[in-house]
PDB file of N, CA and C in Angstrom:
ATOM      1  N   UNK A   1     103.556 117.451  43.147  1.00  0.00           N
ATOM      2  CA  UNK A   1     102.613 117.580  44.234  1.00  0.00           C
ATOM      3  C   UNK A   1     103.130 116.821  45.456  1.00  0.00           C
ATOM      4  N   UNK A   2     103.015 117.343  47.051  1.00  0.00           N
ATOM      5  CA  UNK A   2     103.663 116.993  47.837  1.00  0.00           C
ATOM      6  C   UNK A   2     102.368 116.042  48.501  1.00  0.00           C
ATOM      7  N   UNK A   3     103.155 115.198  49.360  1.00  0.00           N
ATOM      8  CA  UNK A   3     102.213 113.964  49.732  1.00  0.00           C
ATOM      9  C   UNK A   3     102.358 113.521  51.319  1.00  0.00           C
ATOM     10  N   UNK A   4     101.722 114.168  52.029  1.00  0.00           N
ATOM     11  CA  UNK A   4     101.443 114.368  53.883  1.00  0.00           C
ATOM     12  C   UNK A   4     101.449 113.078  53.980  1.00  0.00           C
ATOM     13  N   UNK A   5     101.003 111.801  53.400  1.00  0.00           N
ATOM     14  CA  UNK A   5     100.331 110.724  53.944  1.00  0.00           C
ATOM     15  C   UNK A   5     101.399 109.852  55.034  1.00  0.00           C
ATOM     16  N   UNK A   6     102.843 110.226  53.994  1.00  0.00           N
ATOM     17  CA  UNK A   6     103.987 109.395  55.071  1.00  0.00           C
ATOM     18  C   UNK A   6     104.285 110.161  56.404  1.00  0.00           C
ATOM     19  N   UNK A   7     104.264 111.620  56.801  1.00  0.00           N
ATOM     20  CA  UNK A   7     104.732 112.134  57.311  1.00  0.00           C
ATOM     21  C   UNK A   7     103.425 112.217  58.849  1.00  0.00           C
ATOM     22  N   UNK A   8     101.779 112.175  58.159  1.00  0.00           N
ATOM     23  CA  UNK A   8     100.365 112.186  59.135  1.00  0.00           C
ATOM     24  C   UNK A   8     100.941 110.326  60.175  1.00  0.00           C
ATOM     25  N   UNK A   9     101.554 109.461  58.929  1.00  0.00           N
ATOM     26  CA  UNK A   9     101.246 108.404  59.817  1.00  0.00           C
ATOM     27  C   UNK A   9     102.097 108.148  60.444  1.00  0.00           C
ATOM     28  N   UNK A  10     103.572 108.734  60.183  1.00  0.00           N
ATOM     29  CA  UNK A  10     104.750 108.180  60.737  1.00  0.00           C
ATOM     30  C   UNK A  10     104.585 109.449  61.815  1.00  0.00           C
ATOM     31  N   UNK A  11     103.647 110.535  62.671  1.00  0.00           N
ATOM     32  CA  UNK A  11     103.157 111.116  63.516  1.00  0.00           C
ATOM     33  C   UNK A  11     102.379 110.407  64.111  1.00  0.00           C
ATOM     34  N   UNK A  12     101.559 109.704  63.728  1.00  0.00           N
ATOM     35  CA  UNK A  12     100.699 108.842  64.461  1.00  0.00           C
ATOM     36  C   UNK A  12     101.294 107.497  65.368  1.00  0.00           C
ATOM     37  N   UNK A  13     101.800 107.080  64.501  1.00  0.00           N
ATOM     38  CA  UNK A  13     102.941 105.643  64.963  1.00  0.00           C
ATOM     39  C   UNK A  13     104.061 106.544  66.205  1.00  0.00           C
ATOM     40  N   UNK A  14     104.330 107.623  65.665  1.00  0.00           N
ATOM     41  CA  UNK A  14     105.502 107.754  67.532  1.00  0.00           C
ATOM     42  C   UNK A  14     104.094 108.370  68.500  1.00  0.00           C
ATOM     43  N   UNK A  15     103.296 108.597  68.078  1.00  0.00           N
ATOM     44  CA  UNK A  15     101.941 109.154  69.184  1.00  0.00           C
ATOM     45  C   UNK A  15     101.657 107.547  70.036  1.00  0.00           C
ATOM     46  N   UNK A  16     101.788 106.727  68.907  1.00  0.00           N
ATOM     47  CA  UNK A  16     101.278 105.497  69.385  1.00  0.00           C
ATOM     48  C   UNK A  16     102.331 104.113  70.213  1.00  0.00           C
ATOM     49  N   UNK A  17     103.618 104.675  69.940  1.00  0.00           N
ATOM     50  CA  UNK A  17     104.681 103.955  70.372  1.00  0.00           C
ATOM     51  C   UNK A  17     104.378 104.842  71.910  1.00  0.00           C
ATOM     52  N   UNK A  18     104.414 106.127  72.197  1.00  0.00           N
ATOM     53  CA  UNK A  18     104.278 106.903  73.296  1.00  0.00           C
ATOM     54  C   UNK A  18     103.296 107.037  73.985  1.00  0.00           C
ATOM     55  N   UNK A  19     101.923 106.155  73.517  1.00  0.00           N
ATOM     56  CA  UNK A  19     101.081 105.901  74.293  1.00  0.00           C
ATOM     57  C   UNK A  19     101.541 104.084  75.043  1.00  0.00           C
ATOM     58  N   UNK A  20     101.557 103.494  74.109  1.00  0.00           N
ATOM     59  CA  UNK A  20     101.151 102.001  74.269  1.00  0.00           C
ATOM     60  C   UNK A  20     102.545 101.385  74.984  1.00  0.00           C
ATOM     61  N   UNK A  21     103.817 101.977  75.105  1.00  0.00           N
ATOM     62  CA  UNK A  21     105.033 101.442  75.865  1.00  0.00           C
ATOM     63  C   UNK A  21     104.327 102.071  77.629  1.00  0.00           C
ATOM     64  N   UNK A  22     104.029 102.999  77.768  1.00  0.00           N
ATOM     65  CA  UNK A  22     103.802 103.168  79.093  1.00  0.00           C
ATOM     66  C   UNK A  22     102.143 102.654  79.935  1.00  0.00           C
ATOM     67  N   UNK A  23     101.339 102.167  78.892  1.00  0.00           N
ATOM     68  CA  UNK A  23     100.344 101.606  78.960  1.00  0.00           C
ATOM     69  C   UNK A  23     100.645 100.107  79.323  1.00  0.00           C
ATOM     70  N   UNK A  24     101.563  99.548  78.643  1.00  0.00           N
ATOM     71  CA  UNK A  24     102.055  98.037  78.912  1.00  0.00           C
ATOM     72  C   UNK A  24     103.011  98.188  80.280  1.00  0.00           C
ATOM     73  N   UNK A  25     103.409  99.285  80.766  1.00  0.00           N
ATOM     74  CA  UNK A  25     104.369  99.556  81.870  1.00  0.00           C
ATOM     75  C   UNK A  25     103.209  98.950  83.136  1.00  0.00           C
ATOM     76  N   UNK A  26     102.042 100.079  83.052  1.00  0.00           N
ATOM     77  CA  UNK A  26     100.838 100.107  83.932  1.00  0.00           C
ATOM     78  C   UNK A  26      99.899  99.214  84.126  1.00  0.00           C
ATOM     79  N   UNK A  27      99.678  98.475  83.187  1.00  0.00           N
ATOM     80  CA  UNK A  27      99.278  97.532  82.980  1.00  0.00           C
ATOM     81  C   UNK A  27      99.635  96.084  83.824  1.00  0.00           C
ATOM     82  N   UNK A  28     100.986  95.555  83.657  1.00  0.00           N
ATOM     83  CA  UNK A  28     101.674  95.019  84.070  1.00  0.00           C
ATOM     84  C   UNK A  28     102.196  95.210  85.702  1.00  0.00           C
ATOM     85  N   UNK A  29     101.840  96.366  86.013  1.00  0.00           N
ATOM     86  CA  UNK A  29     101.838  96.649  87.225  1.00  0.00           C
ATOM     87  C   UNK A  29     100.910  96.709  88.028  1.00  0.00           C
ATOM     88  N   UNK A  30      99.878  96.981  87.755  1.00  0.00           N
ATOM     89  CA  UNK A  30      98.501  96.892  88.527  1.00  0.00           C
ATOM     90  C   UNK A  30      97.708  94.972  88.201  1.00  0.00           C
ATOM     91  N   UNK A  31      97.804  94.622  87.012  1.00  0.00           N
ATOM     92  CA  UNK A  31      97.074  93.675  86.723  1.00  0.00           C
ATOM     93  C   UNK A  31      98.178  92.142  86.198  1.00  0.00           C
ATOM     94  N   UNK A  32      99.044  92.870  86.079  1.00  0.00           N
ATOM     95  CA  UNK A  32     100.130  91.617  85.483  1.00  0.00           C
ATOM     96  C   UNK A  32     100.065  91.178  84.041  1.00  0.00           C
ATOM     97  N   UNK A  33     101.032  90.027  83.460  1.00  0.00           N
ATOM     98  CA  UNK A  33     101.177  89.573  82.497  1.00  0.00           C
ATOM     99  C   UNK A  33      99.795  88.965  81.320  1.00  0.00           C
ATOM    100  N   UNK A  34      98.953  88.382  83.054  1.00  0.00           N
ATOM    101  CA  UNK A  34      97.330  88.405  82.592  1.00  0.00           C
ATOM    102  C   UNK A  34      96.579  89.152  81.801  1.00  0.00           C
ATOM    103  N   UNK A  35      97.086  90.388  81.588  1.00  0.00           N
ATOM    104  CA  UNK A  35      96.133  91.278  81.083  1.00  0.00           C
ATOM    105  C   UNK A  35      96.346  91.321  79.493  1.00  0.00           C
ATOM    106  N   UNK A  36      97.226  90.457  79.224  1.00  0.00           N
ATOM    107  CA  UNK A  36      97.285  90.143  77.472  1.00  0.00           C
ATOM    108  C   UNK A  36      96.259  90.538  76.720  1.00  0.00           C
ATOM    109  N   UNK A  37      95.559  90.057  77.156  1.00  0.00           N
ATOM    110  CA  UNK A  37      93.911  89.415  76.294  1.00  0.00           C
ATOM    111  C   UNK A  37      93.605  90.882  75.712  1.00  0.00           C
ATOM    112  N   UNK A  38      93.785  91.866  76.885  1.00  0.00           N
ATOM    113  CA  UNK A  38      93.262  93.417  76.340  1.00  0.00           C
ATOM    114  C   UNK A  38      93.909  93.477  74.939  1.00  0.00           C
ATOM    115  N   UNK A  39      95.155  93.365  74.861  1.00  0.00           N
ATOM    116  CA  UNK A  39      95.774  93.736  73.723  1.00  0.00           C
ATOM    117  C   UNK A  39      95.795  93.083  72.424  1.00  0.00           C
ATOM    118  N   UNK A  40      95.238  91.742  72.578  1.00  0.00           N
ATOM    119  CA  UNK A  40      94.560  91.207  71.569  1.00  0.00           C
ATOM    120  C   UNK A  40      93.363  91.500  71.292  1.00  0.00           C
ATOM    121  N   UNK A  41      92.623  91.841  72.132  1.00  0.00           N
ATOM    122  CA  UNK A  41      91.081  92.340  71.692  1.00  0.00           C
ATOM    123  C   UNK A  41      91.149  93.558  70.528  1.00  0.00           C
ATOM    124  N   UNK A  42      91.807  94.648  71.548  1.00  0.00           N
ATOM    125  CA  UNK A  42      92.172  96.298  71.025  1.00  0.00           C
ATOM    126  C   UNK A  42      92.660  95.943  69.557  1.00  0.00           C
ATOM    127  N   UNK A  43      93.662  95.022  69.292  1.00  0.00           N
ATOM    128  CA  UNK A  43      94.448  94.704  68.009  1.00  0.00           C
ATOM    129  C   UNK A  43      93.275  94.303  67.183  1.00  0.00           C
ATOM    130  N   UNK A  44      92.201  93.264  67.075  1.00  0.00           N
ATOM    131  CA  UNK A  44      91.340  92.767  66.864  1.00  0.00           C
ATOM    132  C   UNK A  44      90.474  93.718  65.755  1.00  0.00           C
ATOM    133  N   UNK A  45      90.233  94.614  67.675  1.00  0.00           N
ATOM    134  CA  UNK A  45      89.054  95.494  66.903  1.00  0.00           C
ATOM    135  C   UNK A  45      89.614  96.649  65.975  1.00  0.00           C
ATOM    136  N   UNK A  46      90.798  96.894  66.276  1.00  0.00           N
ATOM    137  CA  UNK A  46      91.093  97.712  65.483  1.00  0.00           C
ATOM    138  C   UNK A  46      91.945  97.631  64.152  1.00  0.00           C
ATOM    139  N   UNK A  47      92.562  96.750  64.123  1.00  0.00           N
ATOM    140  CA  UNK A  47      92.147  96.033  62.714  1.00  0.00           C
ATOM    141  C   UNK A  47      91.285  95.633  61.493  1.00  0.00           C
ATOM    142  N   UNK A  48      90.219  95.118  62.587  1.00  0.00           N
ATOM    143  CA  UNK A  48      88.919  94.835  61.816  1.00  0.00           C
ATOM    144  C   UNK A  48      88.649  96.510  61.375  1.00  0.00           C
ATOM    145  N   UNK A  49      88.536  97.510  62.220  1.00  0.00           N
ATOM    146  CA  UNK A  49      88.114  98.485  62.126  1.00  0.00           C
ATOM    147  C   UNK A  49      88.782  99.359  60.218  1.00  0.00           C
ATOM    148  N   UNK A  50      89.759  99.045  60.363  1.00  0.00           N
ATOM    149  CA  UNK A  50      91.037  99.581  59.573  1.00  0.00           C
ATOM    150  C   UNK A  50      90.393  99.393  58.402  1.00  0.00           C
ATOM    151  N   UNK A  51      89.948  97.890  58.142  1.00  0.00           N
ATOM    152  CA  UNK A  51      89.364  97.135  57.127  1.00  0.00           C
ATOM    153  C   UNK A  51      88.116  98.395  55.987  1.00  0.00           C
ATOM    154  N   UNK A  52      87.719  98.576  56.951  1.00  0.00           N
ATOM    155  CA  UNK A  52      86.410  99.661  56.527  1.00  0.00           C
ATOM    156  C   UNK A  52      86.283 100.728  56.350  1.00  0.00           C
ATOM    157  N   UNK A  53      87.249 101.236  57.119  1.00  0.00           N
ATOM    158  CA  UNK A  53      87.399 102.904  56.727  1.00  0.00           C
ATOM    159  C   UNK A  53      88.304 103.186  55.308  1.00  0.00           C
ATOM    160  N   UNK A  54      87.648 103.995  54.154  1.00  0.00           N
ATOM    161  CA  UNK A  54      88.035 104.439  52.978  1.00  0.00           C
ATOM    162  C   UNK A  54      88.601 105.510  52.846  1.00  0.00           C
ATOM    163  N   UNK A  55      89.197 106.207  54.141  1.00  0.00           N
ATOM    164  CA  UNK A  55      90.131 106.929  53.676  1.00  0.00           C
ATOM    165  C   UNK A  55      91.594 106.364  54.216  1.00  0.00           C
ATOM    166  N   UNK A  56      92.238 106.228  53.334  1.00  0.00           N
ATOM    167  CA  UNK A  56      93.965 105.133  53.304  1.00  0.00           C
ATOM    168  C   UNK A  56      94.603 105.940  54.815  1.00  0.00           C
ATOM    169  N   UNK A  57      94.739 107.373  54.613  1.00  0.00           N
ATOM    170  CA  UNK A  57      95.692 107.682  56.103  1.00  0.00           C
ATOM    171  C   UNK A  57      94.902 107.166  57.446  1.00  0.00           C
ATOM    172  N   UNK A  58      93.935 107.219  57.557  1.00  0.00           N
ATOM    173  CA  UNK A  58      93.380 106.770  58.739  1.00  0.00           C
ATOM    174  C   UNK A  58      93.185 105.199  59.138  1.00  0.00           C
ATOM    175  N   UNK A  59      92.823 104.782  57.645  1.00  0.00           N
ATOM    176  CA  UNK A  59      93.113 103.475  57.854  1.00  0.00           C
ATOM    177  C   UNK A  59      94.487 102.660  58.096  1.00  0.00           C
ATOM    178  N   UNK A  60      95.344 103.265  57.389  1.00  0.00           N
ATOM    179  CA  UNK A  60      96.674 102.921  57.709  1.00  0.00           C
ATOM    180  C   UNK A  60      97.282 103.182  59.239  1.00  0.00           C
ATOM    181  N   UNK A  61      96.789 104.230  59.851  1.00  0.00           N
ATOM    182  CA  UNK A  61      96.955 104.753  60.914  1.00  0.00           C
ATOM    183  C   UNK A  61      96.136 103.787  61.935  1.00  0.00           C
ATOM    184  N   UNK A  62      94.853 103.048  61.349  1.00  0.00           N
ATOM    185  CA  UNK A  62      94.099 102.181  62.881  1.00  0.00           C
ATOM    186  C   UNK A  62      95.153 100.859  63.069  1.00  0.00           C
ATOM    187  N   UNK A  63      95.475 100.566  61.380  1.00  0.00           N
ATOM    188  CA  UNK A  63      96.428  99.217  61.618  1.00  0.00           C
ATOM    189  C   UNK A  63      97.919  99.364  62.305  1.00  0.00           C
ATOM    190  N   UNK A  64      98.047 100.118  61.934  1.00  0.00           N
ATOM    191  CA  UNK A  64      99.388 100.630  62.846  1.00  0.00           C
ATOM    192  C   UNK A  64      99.569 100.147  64.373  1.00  0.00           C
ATOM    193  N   UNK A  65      98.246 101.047  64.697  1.00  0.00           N
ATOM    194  CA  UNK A  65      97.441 100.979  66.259  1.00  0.00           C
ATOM    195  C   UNK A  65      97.335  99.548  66.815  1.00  0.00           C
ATOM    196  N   UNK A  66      96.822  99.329  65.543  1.00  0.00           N
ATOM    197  CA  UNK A  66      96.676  97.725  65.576  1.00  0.00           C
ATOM    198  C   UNK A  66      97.694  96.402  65.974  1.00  0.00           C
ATOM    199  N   UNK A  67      98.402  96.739  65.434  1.00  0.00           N
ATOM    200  CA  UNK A  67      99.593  95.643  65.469  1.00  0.00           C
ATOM    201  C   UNK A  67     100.460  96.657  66.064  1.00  0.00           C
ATOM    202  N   UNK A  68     100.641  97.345  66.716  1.00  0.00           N
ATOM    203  CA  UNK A  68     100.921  97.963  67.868  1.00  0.00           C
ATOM    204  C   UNK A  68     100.682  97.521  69.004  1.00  0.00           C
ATOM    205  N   UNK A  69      99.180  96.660  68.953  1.00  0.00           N
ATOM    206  CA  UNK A  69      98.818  96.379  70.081  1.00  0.00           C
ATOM    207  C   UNK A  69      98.645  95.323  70.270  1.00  0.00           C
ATOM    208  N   UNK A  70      99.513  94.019  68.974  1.00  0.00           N
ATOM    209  CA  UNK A  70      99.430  92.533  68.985  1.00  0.00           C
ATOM    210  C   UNK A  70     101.252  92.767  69.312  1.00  0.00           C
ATOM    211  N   UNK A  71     101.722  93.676  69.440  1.00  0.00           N
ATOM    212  CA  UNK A  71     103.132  93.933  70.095  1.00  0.00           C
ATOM    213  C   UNK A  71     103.225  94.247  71.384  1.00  0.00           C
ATOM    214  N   UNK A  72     101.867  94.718  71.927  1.00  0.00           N
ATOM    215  CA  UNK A  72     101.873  94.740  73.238  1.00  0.00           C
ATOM    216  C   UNK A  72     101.835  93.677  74.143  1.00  0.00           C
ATOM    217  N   UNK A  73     101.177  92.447  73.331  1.00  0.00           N
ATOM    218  CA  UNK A  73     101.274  91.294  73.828  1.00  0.00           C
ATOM    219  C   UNK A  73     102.592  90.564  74.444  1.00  0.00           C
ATOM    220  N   UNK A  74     103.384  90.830  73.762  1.00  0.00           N
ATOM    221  CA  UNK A  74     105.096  90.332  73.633  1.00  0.00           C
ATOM    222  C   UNK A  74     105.524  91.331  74.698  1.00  0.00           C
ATOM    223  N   UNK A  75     105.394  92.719  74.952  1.00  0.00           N
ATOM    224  CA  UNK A  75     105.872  93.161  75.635  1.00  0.00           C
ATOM    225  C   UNK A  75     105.306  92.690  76.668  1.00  0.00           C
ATOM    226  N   UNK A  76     104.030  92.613  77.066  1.00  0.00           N
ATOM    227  CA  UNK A  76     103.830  91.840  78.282  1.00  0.00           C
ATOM    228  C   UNK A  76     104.312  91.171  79.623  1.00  0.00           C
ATOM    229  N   UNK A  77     105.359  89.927  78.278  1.00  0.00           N
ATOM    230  CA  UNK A  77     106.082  89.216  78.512  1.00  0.00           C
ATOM    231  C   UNK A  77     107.713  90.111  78.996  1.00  0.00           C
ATOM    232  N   UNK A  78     107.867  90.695  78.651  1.00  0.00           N
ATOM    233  CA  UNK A  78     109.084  91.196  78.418  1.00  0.00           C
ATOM    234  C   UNK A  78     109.308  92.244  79.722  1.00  0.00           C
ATOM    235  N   UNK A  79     107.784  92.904  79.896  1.00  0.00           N
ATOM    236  CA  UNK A  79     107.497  93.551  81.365  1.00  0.00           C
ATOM    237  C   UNK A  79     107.754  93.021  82.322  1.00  0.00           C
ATOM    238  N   UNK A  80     106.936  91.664  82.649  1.00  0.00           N
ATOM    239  CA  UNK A  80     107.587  90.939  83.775  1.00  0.00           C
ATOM    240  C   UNK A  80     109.287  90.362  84.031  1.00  0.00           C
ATOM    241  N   UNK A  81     109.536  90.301  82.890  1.00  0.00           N
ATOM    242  CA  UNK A  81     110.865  90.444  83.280  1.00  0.00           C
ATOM    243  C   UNK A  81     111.626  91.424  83.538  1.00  0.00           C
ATOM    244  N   UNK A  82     111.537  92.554  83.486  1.00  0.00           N
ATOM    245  CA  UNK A  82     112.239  93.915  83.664  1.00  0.00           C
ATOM    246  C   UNK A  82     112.212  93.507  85.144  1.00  0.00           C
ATOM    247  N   UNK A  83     110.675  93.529  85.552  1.00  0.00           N
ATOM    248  CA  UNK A  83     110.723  93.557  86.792  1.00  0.00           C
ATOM    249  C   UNK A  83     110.950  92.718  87.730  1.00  0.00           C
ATOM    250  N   UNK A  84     111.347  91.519  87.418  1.00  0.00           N
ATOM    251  CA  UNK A  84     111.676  90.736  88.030  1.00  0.00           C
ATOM    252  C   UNK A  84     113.221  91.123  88.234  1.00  0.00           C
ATOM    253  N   UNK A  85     113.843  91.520  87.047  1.00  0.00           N
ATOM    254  CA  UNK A  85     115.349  91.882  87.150  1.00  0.00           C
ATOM    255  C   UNK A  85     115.374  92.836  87.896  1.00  0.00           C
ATOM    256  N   UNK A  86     114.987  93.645  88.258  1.00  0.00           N
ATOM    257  CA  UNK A  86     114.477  94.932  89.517  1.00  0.00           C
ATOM    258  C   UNK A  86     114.679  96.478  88.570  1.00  0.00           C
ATOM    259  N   UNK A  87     114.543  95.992  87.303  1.00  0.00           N
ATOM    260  CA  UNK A  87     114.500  97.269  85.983  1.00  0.00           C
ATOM    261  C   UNK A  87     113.259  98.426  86.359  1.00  0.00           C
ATOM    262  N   UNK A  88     112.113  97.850  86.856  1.00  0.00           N
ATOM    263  CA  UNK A  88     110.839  98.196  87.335  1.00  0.00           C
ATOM    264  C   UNK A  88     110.606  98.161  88.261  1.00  0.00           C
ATOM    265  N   UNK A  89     109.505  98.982  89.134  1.00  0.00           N
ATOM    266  CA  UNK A  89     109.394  98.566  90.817  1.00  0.00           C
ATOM    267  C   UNK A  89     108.346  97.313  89.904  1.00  0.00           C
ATOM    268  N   UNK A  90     108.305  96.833  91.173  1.00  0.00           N
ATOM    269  CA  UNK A  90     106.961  95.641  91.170  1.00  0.00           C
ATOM    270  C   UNK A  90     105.827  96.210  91.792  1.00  0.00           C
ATOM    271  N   UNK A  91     104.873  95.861  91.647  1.00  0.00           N
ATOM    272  CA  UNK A  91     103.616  95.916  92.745  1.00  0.00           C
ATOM    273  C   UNK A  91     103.603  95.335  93.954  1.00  0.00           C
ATOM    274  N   UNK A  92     103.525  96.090  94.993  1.00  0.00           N
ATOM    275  CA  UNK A  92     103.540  95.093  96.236  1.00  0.00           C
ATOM    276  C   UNK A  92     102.640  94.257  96.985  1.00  0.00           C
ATOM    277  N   UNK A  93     101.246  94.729  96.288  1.00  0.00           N
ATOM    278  CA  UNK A  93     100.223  94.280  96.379  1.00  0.00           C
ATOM    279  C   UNK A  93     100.390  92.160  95.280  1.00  0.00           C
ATOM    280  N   UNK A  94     101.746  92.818  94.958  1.00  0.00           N
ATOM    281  CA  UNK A  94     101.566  91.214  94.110  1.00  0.00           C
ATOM    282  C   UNK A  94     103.025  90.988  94.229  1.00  0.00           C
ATOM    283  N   UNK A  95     103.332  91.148  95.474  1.00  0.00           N
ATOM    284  CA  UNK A  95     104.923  90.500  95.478  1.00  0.00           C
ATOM    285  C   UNK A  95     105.064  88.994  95.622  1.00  0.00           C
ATOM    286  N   UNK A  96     104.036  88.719  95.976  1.00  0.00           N
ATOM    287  CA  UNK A  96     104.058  87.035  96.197  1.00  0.00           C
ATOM    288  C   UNK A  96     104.224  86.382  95.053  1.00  0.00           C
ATOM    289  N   UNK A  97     103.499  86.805  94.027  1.00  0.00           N
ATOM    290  CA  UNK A  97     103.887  86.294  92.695  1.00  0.00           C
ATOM    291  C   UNK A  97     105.040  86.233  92.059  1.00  0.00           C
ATOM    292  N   UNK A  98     105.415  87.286  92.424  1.00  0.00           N
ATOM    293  CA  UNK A  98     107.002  87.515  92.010  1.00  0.00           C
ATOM    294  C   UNK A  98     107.881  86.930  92.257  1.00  0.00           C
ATOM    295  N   UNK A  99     107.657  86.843  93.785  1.00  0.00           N
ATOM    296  CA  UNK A  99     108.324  85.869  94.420  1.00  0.00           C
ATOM    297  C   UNK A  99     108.712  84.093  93.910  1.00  0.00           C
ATOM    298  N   UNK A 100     107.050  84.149  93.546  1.00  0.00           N
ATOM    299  CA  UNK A 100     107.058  82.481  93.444  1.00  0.00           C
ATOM    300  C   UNK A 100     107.550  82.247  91.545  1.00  0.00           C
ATOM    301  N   UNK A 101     107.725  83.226  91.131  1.00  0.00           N
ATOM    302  CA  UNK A 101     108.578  83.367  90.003  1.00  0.00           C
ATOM    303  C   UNK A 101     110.180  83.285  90.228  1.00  0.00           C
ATOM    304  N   UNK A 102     110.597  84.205  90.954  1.00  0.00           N
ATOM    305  CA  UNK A 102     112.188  84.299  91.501  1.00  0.00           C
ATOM    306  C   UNK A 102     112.050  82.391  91.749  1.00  0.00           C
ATOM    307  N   UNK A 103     111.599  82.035  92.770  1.00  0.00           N
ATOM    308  CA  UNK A 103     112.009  80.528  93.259  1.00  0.00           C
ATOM    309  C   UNK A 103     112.128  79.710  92.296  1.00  0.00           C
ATOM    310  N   UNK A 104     111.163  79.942  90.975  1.00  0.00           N
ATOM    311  CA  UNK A 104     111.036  78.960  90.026  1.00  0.00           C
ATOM    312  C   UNK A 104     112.164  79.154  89.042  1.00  0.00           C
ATOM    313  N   UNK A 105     113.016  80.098  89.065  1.00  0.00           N
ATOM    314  CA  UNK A 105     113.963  80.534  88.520  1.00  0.00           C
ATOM    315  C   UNK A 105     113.771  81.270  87.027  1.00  0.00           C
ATOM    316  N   UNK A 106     112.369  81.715  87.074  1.00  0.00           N
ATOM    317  CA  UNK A 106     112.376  82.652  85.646  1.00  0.00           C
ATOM    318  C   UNK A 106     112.700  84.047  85.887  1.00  0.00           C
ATOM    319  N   UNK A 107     113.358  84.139  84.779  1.00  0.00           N
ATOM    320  CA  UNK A 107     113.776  85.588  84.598  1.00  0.00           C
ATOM    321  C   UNK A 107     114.311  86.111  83.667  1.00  0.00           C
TER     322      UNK A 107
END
């Protein structure tokens, strides 16, 4: 008997790598490195969520989501540096920040 379960989640996980890399792009651009917290919440709840649901593919599929999105945290970090290296435009509405990053010498 053949068994979908690896093939439903390892569909879900590149759905979710292809949402959440360009979400941390946008993110980071409109609101900055600040906006962590979202991605610990989202991880949070959807974790907790994972916990409860009794059917295994879906649940396996929220945690995924999940710690997907306690990885978004790290990327965060990893955003502002792209753009500081000029990998990314910056926001210009927040170049000052950037700025006062360049002076401090992170990058």
């Amino acid at each position: 008997m053949m068994s979908f379960h690896g093939i439903i989640v390892g569909a879900a996980m590149f759905l979710c790598i292809g949402i959440c890399h360009p979400a941390v792009i946008k993110m980071e651009y409109y609101w900055g490195r600040k906006s962590w917290w979202v991605w610990l919440v989202a991880g949070i709840l959807l974790a907790t969520v994972s916990l409860f649901i009794p059917n295994q593919t879906v649940s396996t599929i929220l945690g995924g989501f999940a710690f997907s999105s306690f990885w978004g945290i790290l990327e965060m970090g990893h955003q502002e540096n792209r753009v500081l290296k000029g990998w990314f435009p910056e926001n210009p509405k927040r170049h000052a920040y950037y700025e006062s990053l360049r002076r401090k010498g992170k990058r």
